[in-house]
Protein backbone atom coordinates (compact mmCIF):
# COMPACT_ATOMS: atom_id res chain seq x y z
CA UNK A 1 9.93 17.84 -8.81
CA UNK A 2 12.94 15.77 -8.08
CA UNK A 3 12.79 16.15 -3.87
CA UNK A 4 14.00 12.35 -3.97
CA UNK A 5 16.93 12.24 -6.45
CA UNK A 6 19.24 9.83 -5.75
CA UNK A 7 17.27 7.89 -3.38
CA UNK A 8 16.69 4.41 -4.13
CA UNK A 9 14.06 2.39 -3.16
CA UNK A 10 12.96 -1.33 -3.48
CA UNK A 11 9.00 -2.41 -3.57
CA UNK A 12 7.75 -6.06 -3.48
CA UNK A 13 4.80 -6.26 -5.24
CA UNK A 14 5.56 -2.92 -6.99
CA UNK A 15 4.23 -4.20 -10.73
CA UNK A 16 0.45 -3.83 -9.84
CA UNK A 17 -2.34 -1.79 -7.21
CA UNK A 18 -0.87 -0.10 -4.55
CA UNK A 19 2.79 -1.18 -5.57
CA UNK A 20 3.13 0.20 -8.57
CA UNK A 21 1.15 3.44 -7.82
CA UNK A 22 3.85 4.51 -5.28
CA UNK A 23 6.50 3.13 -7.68
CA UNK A 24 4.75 6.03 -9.70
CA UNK A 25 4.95 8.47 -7.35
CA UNK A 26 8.63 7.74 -6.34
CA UNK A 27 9.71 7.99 -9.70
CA UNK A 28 8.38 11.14 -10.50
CA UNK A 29 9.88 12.62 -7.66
CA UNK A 30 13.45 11.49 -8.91
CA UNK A 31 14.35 8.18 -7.23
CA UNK A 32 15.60 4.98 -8.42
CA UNK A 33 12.99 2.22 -7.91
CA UNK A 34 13.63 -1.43 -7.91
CA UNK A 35 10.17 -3.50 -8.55
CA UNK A 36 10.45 -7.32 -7.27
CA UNK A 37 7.68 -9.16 -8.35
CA UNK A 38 7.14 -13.03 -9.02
CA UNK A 39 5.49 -12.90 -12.19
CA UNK A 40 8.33 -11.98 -14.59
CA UNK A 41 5.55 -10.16 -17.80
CA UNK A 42 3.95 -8.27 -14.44
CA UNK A 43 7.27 -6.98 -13.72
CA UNK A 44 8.66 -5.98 -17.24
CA UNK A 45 5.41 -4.57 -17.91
CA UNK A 46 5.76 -2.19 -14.66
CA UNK A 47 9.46 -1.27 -15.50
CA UNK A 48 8.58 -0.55 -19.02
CA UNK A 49 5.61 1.51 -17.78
CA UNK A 50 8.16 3.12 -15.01
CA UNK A 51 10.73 4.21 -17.35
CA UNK A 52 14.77 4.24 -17.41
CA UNK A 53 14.38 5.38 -13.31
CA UNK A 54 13.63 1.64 -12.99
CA UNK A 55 14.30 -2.17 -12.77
CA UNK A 56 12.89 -5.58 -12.38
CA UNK A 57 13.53 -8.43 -10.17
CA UNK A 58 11.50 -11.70 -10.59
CA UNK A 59 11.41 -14.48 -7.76
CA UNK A 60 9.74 -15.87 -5.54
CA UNK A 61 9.55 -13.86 -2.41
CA UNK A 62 9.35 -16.87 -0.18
CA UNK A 63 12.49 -18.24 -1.06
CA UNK A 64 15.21 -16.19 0.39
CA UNK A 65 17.28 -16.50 -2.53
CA UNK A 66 15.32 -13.76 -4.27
CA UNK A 67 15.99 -11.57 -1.27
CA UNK A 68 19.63 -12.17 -2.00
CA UNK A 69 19.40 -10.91 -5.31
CA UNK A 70 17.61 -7.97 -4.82
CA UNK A 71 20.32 -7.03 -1.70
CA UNK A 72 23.11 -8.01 -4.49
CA UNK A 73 21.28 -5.46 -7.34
CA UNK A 74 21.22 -2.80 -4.80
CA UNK A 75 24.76 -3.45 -3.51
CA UNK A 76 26.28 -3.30 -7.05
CA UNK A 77 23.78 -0.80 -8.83
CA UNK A 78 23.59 1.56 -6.15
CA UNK A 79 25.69 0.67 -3.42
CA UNK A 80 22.85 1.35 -0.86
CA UNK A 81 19.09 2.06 -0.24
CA UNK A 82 16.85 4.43 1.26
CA UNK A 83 13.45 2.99 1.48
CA UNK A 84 11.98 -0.89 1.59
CA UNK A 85 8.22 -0.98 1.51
CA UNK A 86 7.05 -4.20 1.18
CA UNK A 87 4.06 -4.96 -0.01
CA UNK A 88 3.70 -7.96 -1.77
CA UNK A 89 0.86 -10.63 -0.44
CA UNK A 90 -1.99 -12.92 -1.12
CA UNK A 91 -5.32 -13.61 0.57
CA UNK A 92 -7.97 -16.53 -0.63
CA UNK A 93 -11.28 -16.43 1.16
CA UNK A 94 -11.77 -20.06 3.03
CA UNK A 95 -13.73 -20.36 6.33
CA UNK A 96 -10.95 -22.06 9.21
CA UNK A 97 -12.77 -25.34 8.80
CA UNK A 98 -11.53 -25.34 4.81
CA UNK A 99 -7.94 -24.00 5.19
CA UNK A 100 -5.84 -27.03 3.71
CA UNK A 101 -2.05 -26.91 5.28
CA UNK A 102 -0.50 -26.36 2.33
CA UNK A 103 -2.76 -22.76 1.70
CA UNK A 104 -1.71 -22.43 5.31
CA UNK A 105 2.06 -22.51 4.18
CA UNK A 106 1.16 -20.28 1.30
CA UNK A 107 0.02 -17.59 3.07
CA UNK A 108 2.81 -17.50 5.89
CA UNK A 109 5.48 -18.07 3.11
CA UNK A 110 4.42 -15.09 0.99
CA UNK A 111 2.85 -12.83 3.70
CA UNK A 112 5.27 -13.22 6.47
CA UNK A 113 8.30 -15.22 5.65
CA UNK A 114 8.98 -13.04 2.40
CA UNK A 115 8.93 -9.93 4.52
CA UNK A 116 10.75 -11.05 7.90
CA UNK A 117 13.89 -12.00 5.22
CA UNK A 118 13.51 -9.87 2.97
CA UNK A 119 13.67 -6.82 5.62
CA UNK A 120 17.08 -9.26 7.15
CA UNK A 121 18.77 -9.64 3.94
CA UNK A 122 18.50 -5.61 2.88
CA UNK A 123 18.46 -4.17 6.43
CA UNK A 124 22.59 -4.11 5.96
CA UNK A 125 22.16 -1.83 3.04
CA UNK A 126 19.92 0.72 4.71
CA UNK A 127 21.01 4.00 4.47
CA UNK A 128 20.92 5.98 8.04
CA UNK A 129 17.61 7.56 8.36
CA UNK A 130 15.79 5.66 5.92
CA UNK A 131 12.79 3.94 5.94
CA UNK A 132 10.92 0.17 5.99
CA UNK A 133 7.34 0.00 5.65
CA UNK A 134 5.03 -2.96 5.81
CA UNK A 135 1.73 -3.15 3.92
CA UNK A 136 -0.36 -5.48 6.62
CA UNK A 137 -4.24 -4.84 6.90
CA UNK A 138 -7.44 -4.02 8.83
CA UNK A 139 -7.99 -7.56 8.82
CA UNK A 140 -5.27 -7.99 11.52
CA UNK A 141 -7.80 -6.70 13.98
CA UNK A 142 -11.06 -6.52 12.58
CA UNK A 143 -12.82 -9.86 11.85
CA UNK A 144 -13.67 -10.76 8.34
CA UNK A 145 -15.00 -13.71 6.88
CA UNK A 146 -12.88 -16.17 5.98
CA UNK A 147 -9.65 -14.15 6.66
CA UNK A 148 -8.86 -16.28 9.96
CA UNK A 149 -5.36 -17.31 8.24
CA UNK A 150 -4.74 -13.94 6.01
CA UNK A 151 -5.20 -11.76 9.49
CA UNK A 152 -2.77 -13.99 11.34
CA UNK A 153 -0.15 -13.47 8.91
CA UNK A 154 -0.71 -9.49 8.90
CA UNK A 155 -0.83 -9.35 12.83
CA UNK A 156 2.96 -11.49 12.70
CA UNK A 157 4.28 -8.75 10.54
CA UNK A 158 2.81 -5.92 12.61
CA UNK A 159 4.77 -7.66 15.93
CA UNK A 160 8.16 -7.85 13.72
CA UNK A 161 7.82 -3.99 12.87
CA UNK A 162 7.26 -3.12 16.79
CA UNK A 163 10.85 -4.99 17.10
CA UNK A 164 12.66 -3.37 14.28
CA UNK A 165 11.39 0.14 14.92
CA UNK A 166 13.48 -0.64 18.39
CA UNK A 167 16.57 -2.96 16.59
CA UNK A 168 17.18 -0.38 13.71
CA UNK A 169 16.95 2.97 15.98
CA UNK A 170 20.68 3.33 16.74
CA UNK A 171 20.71 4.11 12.79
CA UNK A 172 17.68 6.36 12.79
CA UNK A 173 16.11 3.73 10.44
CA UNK A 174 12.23 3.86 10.66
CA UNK A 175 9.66 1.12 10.50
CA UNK A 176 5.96 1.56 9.99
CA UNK A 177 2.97 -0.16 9.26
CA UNK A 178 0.09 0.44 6.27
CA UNK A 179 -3.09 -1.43 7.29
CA UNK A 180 -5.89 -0.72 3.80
CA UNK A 181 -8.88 -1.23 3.94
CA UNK A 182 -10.48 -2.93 0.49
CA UNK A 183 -9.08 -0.86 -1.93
CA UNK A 184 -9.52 -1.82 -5.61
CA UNK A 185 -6.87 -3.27 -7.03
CA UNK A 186 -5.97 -6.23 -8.84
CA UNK A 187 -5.81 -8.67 -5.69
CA UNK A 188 -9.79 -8.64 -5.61
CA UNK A 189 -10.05 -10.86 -8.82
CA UNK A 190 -7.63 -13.17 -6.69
CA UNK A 191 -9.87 -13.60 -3.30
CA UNK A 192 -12.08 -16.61 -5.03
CA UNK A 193 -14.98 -13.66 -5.90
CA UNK A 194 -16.92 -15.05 -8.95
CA UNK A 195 -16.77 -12.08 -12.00
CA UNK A 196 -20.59 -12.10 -12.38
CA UNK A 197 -20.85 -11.60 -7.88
CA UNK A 198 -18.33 -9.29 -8.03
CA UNK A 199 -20.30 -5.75 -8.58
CA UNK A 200 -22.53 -7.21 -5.45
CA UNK A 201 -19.81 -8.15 -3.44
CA UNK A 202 -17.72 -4.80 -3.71
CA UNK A 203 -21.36 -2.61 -3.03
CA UNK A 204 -21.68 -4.97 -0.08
CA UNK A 205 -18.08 -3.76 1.29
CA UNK A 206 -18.53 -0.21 0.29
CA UNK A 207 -21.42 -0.75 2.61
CA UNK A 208 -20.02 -0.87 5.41
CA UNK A 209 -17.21 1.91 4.75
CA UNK A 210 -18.32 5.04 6.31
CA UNK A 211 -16.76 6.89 3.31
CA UNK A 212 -19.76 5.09 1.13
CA UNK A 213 -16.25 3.09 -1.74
CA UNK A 214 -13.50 1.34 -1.81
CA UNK A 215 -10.29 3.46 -1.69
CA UNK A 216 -8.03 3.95 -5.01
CA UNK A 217 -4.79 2.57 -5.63
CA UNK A 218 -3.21 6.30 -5.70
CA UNK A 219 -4.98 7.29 -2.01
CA UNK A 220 -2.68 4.16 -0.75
CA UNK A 221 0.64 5.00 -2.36
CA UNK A 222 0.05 8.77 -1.32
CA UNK A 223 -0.18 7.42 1.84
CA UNK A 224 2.90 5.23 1.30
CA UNK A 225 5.03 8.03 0.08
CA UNK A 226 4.64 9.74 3.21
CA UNK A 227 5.50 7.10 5.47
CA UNK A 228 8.94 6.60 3.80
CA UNK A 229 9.46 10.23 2.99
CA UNK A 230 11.12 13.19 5.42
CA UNK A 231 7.42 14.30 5.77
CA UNK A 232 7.22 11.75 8.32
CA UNK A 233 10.35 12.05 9.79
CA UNK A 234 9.06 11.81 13.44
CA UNK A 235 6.60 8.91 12.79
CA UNK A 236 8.19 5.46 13.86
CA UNK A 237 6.07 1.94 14.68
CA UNK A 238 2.89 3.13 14.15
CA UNK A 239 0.36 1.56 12.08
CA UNK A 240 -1.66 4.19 9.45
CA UNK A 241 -4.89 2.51 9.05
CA UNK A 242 -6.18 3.98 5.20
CA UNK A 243 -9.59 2.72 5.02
CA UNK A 244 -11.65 5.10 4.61
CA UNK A 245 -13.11 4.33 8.28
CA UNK A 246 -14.44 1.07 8.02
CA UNK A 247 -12.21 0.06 11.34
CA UNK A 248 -14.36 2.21 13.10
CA UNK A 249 -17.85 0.06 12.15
C-alpha cells in the first residue's frame, strides 16, 4: 500500500519505541522518512532496519545546529516535507527536593528546547496541509512521582502546539498533541528503575491502567500515523491521550 508516496517525513527519536514503530509504518505506506537521533549506532541501526526509503541524522537535538541540518537534508534531498512528529525526550525519576539544575537544564533542553526549534527551523519547509505532532505525556496533568520537572516540560510543549495550531493555519498546517501513557519501550530502562525491580515496578503501573498493561510501541505509532495522515484531516490542537485509560484513575 503506497497511500503516502512521495511524502516525506522527519521523526526525532525515530531509531527506537514509539519512533521507530511509526517510522515503520510510514515506510511501508511509501514515504520518505528522515530519523534524527543523537546516538549515531541507534540511528544507523534504524535506517538499516528501515531500508533505502530512509536516512539518518545524528545530533544533539538541543543544539539548534542539528535542527539546521535536518531543515538543510530536507531542503536539498527533497525540497520539502509533509509531516514533523517529534518525539524525542528523556525523563529520570528524582523527587523536586533532588532535581540538581543541571538535570533541570537537561530536561528543558531535550524536551522543550529541541522541539520549540526544531518545529522553527523546519516550519519553512512545510508543505501546505501537512502535519506537526508532539509526543508530550499524561504526566503533564496527572501527578506522578518524581515527574515534577519531566511534566513541566510536556505541559510547555502542549502551550506551544495551542499557538502553532493558530500561527500555521493560514497554510492549513496542523499541530497536535500525543500524550502515552507507560508504554514499553526502551525509555523505561532509562527512568533510574533497577533491572531486578523492574518486573514489580511495571505490574505496579499496569495496576493502575484500567486496560490491566502497558501499551505497545505499535498501538502508539498507529496512533501517530493517524494524527499526521488525511484520516485526520479535521483534527487540529487537540491532545490524543493513548493510555489505555489510566488518566481516568
Amino acid at each position: 500500500m503506497n497511500r503516502l508516496a512521495n511524502k516525506v517525513a522527519v521523526i526525532t527519536g525515530g531509531n527506537s519505541g514509539i519512533g521507530l514503530g511509526t517510522a515503520k509504518l510510514l515506510v511501508a505506506a511509501g514515504a520518505n522518512v528522515i530519523v534524527v537521533g543523537r546516538r549515531a549506532d541507534a540511528v544507523h541501526a534504524a535506517v538499516s532496519e528501515l531500508g533505502d526509503k530512509a536516512l539518518g541524522v545524528t545530533g544533539n537535538l538541543a543544539d539548534p545546529k542539528t535542527h539546521d541540518d535536518v531543515a538543510s537534508l530536507v531542503s536539498h534531498r527533497f525540497g520539502g516535507l509533509d509531516f514533523y512528529f517529534a518525539n524525542a525526550g528523556i525523563n529520570t525519576l528524582e523527587s523536586s527536593s533532588e532535581v540538581s539544575a543541571d538535570s533541570y537544564d537537561l530536561h528543558f533542553a531535550t524536551n522543550t528546547k529541541a522541539i520549540f526549534f526544531g518545529v522553527q527551523k523546519i516550519a519553512p519547509l512545510m508543505r501546505d496541509r501537512g502535519a506537526v505532532l508532539l509526543t508530550s505525556s499524561i504526566a503533564s496533568y496527572k501527578v506522578f512521582d518524581g515527574h515534577a520537572v519531566y511534566a513541566g516540560t510536556k505541559a510547555a510543549i502542549e502551550a506551544f502546539a495551542r499557538s502553532w495550531a493558530l500561527e500555521f493555519k493560514a497554510r492549513g498546517i496542523r499541530v497536535n498533541v500525543m500524550s502515552p501513557g507507560p508504554v514499553d519501550t526502551p525509555i523505561l530502562s532509562k527512568l533510574g528503575v533497577a533491572d531486578a525491580e523492574r518486573p514489580a515496578f511495571e505490574a505496579a503501573v499496569a495496576g493502575r491502567i484500567p486496560l490491566g498493561r502497558l501499551g505497545r510501541p505499535g498501538e502508539l505509532a498507529r496512533a501517530a500515523l493517524f494524527l499526521m495522515s488525511d484520516e485526520s484531516s479535521f483534527i487540529n490542537g487537540v491532545n490524543l491521550r493513548v493510555d489505555g485509560g489510566m488518566s481516568l484513575t
